[in-house]
C-alpha atoms as a PDB file:
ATOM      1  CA  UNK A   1     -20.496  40.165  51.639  1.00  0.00           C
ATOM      2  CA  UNK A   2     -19.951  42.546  49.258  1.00  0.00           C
ATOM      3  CA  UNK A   3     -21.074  41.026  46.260  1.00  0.00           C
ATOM      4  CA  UNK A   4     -18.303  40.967  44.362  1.00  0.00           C
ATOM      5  CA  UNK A   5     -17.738  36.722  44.033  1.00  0.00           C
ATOM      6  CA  UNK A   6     -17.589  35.110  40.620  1.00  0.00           C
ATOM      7  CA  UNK A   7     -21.631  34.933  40.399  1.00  0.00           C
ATOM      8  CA  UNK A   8     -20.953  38.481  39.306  1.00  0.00           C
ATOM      9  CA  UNK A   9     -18.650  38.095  36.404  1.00  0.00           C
ATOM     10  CA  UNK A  10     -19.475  38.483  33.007  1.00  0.00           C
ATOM     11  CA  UNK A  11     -20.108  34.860  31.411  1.00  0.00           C
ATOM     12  CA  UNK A  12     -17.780  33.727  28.877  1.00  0.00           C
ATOM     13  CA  UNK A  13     -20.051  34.700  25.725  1.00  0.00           C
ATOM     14  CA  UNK A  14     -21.017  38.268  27.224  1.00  0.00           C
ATOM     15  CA  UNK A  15     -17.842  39.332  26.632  1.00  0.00           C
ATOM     16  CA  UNK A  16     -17.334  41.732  23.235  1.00  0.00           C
ATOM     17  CA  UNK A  17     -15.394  40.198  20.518  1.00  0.00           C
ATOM     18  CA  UNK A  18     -12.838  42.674  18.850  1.00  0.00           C
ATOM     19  CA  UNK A  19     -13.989  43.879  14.960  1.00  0.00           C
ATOM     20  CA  UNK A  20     -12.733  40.557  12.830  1.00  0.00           C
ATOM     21  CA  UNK A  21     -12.564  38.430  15.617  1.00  0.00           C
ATOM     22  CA  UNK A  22     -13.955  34.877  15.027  1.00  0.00           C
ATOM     23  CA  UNK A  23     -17.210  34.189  17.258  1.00  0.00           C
ATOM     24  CA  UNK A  24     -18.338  31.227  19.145  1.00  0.00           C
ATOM     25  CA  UNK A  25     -19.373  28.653  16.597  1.00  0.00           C
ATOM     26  CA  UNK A  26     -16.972  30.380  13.780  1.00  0.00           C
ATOM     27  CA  UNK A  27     -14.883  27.836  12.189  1.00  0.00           C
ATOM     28  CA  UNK A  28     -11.475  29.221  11.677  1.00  0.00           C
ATOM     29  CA  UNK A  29     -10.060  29.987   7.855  1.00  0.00           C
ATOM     30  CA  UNK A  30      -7.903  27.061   6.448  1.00  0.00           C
ATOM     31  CA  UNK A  31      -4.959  28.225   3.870  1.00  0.00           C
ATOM     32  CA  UNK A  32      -6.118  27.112   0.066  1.00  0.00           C
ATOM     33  CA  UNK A  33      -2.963  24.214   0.588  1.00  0.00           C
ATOM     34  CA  UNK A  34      -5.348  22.401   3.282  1.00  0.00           C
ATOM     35  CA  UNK A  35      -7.911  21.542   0.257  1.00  0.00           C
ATOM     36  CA  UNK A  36      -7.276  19.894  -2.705  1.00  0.00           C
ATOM     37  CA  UNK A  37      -7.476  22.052  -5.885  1.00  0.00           C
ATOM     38  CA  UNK A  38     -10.071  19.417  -7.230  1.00  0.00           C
ATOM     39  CA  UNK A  39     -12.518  19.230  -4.487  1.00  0.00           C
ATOM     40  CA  UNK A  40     -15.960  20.225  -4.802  1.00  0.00           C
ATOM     41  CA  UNK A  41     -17.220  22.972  -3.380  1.00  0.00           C
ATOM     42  CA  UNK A  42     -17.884  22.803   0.049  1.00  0.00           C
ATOM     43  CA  UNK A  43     -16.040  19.175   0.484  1.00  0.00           C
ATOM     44  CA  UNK A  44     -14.582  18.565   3.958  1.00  0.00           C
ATOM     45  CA  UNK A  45     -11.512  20.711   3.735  1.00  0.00           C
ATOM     46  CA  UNK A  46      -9.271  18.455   5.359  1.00  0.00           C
ATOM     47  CA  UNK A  47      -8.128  14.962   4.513  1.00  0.00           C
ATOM     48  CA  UNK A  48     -10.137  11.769   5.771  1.00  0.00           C
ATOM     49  CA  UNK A  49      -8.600  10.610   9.098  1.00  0.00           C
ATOM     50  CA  UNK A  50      -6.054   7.577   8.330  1.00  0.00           C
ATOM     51  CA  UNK A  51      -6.253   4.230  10.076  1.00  0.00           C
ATOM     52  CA  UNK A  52      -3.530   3.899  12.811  1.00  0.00           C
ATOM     53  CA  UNK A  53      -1.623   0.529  12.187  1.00  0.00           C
ATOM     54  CA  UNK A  54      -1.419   0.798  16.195  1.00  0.00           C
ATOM     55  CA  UNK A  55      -4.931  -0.273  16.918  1.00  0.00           C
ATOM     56  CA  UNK A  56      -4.289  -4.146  15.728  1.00  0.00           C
ATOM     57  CA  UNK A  57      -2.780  -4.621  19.269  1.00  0.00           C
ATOM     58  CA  UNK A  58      -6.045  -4.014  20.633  1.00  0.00           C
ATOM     59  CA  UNK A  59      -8.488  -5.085  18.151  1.00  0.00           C
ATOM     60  CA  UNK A  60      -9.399  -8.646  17.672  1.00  0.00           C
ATOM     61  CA  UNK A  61     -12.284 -10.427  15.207  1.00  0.00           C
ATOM     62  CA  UNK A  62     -15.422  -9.653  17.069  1.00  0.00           C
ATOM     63  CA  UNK A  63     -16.458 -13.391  15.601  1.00  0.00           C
ATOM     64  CA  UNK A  64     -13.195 -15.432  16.552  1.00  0.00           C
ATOM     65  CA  UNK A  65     -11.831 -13.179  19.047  1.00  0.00           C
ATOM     66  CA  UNK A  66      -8.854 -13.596  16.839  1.00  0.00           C
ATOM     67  CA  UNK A  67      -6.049 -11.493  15.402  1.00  0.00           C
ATOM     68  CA  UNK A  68      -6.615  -9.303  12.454  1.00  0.00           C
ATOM     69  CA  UNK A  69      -4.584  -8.095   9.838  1.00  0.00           C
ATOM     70  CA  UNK A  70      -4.263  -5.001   7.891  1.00  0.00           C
ATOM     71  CA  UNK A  71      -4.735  -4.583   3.643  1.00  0.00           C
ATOM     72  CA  UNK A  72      -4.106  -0.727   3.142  1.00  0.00           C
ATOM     73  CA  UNK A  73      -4.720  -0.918   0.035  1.00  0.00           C
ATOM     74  CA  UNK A  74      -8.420  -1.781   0.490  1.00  0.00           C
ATOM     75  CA  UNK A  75      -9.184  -0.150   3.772  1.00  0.00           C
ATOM     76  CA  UNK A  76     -10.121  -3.758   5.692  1.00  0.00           C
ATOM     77  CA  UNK A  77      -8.825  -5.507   8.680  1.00  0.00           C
ATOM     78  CA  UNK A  78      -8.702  -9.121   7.542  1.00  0.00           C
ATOM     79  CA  UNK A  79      -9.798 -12.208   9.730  1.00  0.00           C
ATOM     80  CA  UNK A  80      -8.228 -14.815   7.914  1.00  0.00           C
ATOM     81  CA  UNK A  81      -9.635 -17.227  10.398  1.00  0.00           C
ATOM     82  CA  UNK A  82     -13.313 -16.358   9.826  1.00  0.00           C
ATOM     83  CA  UNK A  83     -12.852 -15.480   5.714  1.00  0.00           C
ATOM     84  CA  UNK A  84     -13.908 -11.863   6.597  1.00  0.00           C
ATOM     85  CA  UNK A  85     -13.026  -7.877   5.979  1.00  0.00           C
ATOM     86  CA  UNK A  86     -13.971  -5.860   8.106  1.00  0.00           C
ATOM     87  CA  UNK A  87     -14.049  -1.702   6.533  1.00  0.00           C
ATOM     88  CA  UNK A  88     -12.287   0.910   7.582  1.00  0.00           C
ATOM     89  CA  UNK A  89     -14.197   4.060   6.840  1.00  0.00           C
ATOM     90  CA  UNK A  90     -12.686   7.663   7.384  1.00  0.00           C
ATOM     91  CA  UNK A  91     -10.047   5.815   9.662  1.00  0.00           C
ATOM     92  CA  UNK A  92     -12.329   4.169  12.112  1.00  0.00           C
ATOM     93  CA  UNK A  93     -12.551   0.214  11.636  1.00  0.00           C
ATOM     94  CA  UNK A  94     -16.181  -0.877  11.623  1.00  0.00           C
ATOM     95  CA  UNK A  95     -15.982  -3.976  13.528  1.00  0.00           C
ATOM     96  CA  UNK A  96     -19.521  -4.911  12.616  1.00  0.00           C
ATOM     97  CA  UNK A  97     -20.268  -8.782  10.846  1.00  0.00           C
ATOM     98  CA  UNK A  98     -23.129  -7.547   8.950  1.00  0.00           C
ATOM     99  CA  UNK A  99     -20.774  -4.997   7.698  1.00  0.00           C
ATOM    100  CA  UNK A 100     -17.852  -7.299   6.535  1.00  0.00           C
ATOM    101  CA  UNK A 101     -17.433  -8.226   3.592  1.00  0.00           C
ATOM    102  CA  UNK A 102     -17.050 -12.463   3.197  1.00  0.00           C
ATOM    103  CA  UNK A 103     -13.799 -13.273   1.507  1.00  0.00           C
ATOM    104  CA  UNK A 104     -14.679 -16.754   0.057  1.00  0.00           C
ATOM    105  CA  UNK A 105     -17.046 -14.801  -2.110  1.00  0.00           C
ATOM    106  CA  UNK A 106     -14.037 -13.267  -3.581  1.00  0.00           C
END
């Protein structure tokens, strides 16, 4: 053998970045359009993730095992058969009872 296999090739982070060039854990430059002019400094620069109409053909009530509906306007999935809301927060339904919110409180 003449020691030339892949045990002998640089690893990925020994190799020399050129002058400029990002890093490892450098997060790459957004353009000023991909935050909003009113954000605080240092907010997330990107919009929160949107709920995906989609998922209510696999998510059911985790109560009723029921169908659940969608109210955009609040951010909730709706189980009209249990009287409960469940959020939606940054675009990820939290399918949690303790969490819902009871609509005959309304």
């Amino acid at each position: 053998m003449t020691g030339e296999g892949p045990k002998d090739a640089p690893e990925k982070d020994e190799a020399p970045l050129a002058d400029g060039a990002p890093g490892p854990g450098d997060a790459p430059e957004l353009p000023p359009e991909a935050t909003p002019a009113d954000a605080p400094e240092g907010a997330a620069a990107r919009r929160p993730a949107a709920f995906d109409p989609r998922m209510l053909e696999a998510l059911v009530c985790p109560e009723t095992r029921g169908p659940l509906t969608y109210d955009k306007s609040r951010q909730e999935l709706i189980s009209h058969a249990i009287g409960l809301a469940y959020p939606i927060r940054s675009g990820i339904p939290v399918m949690l009872t303790e969490e819902a919110r009871n609509l005959k409180e309304d």
